[in-house]
C-alpha atoms as a PDB file:
ATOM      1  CA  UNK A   1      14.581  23.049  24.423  1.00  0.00           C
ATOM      2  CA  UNK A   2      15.445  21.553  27.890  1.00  0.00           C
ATOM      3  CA  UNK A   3      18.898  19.771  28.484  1.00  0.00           C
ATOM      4  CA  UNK A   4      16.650  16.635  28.975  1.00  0.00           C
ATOM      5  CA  UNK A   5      14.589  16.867  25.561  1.00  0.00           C
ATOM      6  CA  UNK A   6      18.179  17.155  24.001  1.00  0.00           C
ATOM      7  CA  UNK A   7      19.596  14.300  25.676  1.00  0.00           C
ATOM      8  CA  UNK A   8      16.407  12.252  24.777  1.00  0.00           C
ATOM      9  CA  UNK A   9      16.574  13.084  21.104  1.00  0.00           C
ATOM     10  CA  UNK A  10      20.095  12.381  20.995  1.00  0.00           C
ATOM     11  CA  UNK A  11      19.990   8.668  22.270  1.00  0.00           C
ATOM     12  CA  UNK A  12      17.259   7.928  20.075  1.00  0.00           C
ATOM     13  CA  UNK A  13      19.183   9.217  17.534  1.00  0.00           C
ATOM     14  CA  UNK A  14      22.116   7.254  18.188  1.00  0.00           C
ATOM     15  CA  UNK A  15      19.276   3.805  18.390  1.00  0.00           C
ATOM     16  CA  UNK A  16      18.224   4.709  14.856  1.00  0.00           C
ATOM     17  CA  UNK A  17      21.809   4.713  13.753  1.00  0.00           C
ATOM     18  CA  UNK A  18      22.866   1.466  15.213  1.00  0.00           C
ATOM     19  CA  UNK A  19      19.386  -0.108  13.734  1.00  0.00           C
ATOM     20  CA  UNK A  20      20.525   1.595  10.584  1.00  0.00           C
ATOM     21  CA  UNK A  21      23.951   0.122  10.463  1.00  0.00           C
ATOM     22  CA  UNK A  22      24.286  -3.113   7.584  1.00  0.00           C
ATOM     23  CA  UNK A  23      26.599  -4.715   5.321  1.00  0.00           C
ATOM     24  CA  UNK A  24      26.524  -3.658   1.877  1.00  0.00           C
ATOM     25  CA  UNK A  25      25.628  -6.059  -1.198  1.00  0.00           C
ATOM     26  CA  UNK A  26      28.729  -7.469  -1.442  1.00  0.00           C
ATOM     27  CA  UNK A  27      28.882  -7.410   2.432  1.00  0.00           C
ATOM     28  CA  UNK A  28      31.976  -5.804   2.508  1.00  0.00           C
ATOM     29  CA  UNK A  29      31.381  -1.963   4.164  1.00  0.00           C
ATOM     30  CA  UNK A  30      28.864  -0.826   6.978  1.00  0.00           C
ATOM     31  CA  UNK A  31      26.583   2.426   6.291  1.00  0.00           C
ATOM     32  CA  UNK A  32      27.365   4.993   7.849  1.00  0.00           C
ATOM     33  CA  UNK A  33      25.674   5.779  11.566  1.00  0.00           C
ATOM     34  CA  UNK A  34      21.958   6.990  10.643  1.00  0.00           C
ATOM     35  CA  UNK A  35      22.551   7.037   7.190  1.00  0.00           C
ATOM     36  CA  UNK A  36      20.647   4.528   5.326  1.00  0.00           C
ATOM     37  CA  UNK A  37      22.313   2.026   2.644  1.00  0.00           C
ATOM     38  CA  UNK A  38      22.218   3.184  -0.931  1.00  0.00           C
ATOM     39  CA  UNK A  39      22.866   1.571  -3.833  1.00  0.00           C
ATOM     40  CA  UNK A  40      22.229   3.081  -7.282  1.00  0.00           C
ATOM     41  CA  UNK A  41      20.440   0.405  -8.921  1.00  0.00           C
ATOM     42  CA  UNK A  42      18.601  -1.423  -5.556  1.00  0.00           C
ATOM     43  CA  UNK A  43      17.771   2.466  -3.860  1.00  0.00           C
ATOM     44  CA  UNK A  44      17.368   2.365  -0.278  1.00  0.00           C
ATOM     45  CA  UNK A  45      17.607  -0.081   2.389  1.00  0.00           C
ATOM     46  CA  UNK A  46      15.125   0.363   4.780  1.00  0.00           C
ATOM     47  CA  UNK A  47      15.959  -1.083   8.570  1.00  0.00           C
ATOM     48  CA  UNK A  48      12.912  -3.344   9.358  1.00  0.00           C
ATOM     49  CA  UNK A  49      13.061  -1.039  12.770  1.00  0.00           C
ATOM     50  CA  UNK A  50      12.139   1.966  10.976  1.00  0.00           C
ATOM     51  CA  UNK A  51       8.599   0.482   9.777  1.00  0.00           C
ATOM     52  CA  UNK A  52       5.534   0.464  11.699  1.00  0.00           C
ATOM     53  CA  UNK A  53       4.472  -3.346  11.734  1.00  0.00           C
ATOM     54  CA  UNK A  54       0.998  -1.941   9.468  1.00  0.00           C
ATOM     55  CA  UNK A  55       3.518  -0.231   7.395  1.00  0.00           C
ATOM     56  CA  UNK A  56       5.932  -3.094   7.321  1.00  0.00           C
ATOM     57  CA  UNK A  57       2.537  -5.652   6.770  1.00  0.00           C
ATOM     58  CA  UNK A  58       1.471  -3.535   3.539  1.00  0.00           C
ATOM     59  CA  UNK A  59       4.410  -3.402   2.194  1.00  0.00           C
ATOM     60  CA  UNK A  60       4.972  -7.525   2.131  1.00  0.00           C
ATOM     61  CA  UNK A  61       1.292  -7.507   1.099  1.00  0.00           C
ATOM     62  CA  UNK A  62       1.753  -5.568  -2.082  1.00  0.00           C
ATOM     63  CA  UNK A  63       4.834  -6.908  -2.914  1.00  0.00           C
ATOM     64  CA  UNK A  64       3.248 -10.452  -2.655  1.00  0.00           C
ATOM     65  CA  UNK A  65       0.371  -9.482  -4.709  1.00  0.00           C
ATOM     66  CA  UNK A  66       1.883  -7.257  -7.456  1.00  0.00           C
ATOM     67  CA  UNK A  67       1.868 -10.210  -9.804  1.00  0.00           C
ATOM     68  CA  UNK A  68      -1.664 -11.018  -9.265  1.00  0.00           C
ATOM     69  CA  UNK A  69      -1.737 -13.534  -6.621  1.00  0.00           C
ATOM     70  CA  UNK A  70      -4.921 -14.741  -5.058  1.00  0.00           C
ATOM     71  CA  UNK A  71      -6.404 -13.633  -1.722  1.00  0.00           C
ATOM     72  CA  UNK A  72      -6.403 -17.458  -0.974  1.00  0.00           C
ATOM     73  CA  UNK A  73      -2.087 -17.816  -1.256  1.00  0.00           C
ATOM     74  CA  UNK A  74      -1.988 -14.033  -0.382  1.00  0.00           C
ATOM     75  CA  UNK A  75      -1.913 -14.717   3.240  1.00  0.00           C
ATOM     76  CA  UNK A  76       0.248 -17.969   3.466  1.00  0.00           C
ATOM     77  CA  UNK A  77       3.000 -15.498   0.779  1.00  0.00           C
ATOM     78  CA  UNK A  78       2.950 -12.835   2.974  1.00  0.00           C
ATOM     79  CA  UNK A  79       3.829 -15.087   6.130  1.00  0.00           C
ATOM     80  CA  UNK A  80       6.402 -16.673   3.862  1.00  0.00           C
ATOM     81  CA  UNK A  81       7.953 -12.997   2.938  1.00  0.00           C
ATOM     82  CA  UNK A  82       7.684 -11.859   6.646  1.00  0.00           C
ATOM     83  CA  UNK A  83      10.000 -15.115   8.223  1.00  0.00           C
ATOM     84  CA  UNK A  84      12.511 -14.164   5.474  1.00  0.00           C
ATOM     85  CA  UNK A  85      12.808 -10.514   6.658  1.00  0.00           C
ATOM     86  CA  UNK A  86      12.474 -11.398  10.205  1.00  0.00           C
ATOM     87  CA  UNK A  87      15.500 -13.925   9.923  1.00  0.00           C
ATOM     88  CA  UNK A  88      17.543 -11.736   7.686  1.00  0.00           C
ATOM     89  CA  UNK A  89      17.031 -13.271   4.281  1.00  0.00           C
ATOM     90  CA  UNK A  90      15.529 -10.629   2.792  1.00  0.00           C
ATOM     91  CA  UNK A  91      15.646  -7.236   2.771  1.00  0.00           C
ATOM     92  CA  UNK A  92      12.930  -4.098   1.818  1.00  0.00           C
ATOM     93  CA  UNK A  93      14.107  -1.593  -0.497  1.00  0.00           C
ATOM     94  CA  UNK A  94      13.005   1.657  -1.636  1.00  0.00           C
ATOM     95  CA  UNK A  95      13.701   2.663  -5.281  1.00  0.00           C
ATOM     96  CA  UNK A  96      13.511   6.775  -5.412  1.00  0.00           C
ATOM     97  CA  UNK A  97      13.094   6.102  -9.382  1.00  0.00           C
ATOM     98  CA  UNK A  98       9.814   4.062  -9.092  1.00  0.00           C
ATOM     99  CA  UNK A  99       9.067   5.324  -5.942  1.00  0.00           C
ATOM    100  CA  UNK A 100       8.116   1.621  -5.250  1.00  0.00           C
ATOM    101  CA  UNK A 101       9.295  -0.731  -2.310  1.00  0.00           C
ATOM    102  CA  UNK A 102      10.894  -4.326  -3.590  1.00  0.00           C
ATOM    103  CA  UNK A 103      11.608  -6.976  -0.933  1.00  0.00           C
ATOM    104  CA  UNK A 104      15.425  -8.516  -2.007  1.00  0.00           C
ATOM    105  CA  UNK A 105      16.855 -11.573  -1.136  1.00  0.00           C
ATOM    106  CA  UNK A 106      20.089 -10.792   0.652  1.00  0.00           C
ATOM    107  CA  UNK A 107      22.815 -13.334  -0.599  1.00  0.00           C
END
């Protein structure tokens, strides 16, 4: 591997890490650099920056329609869902358990 590969993996390493880094739940500790958040009962936070926007778009779409919702308030949901992560009111999750993604509310 050249010196310049290395050095390229390296920094985006270290840009993954700083995306990665979040308060906790209680908002009182940061993750640790490229390690993402854990928490037993939630799973894993997921930094928005490590989705693909069609990843990050079927996620908020299943989510929205888990419970059923209709194609017709599926859209106008998923917009909804989609401020609230983009201003940092909400969160995606992944539980390891279910092996399902939950969109949380950050308080």
């Amino acid at each position: 591997m050249s010196t310049e590969s290395e050095a390229q993996e390296a920094a985006e390493r270290e840009a993954r890490a700083e995306r990665g880094l979040a308060r906790d739940p209680v908002g009182t500790t940061e993750a640790a650099p490229g390690r993402p958040e854990a928490d037993p009962e939630k799973g894993v936070r997921i930094p928005l920056g490590e989705l693909s926007d069609d990843a990050l778009h079927a996620i908020v779409e299943e989510f929205v329609t888990r419970d059923g919702t209709e194609h017709t308030e599926g859209e106008r949901k998923v917009a909804q869902v989609m401020g609230l992560l983009e201003r940092g009111a909400a969160e995606v999750w992944f539980n390891e358990k279910t092996r399902t993604c939950n969109i949380l509310r950050v308080d």
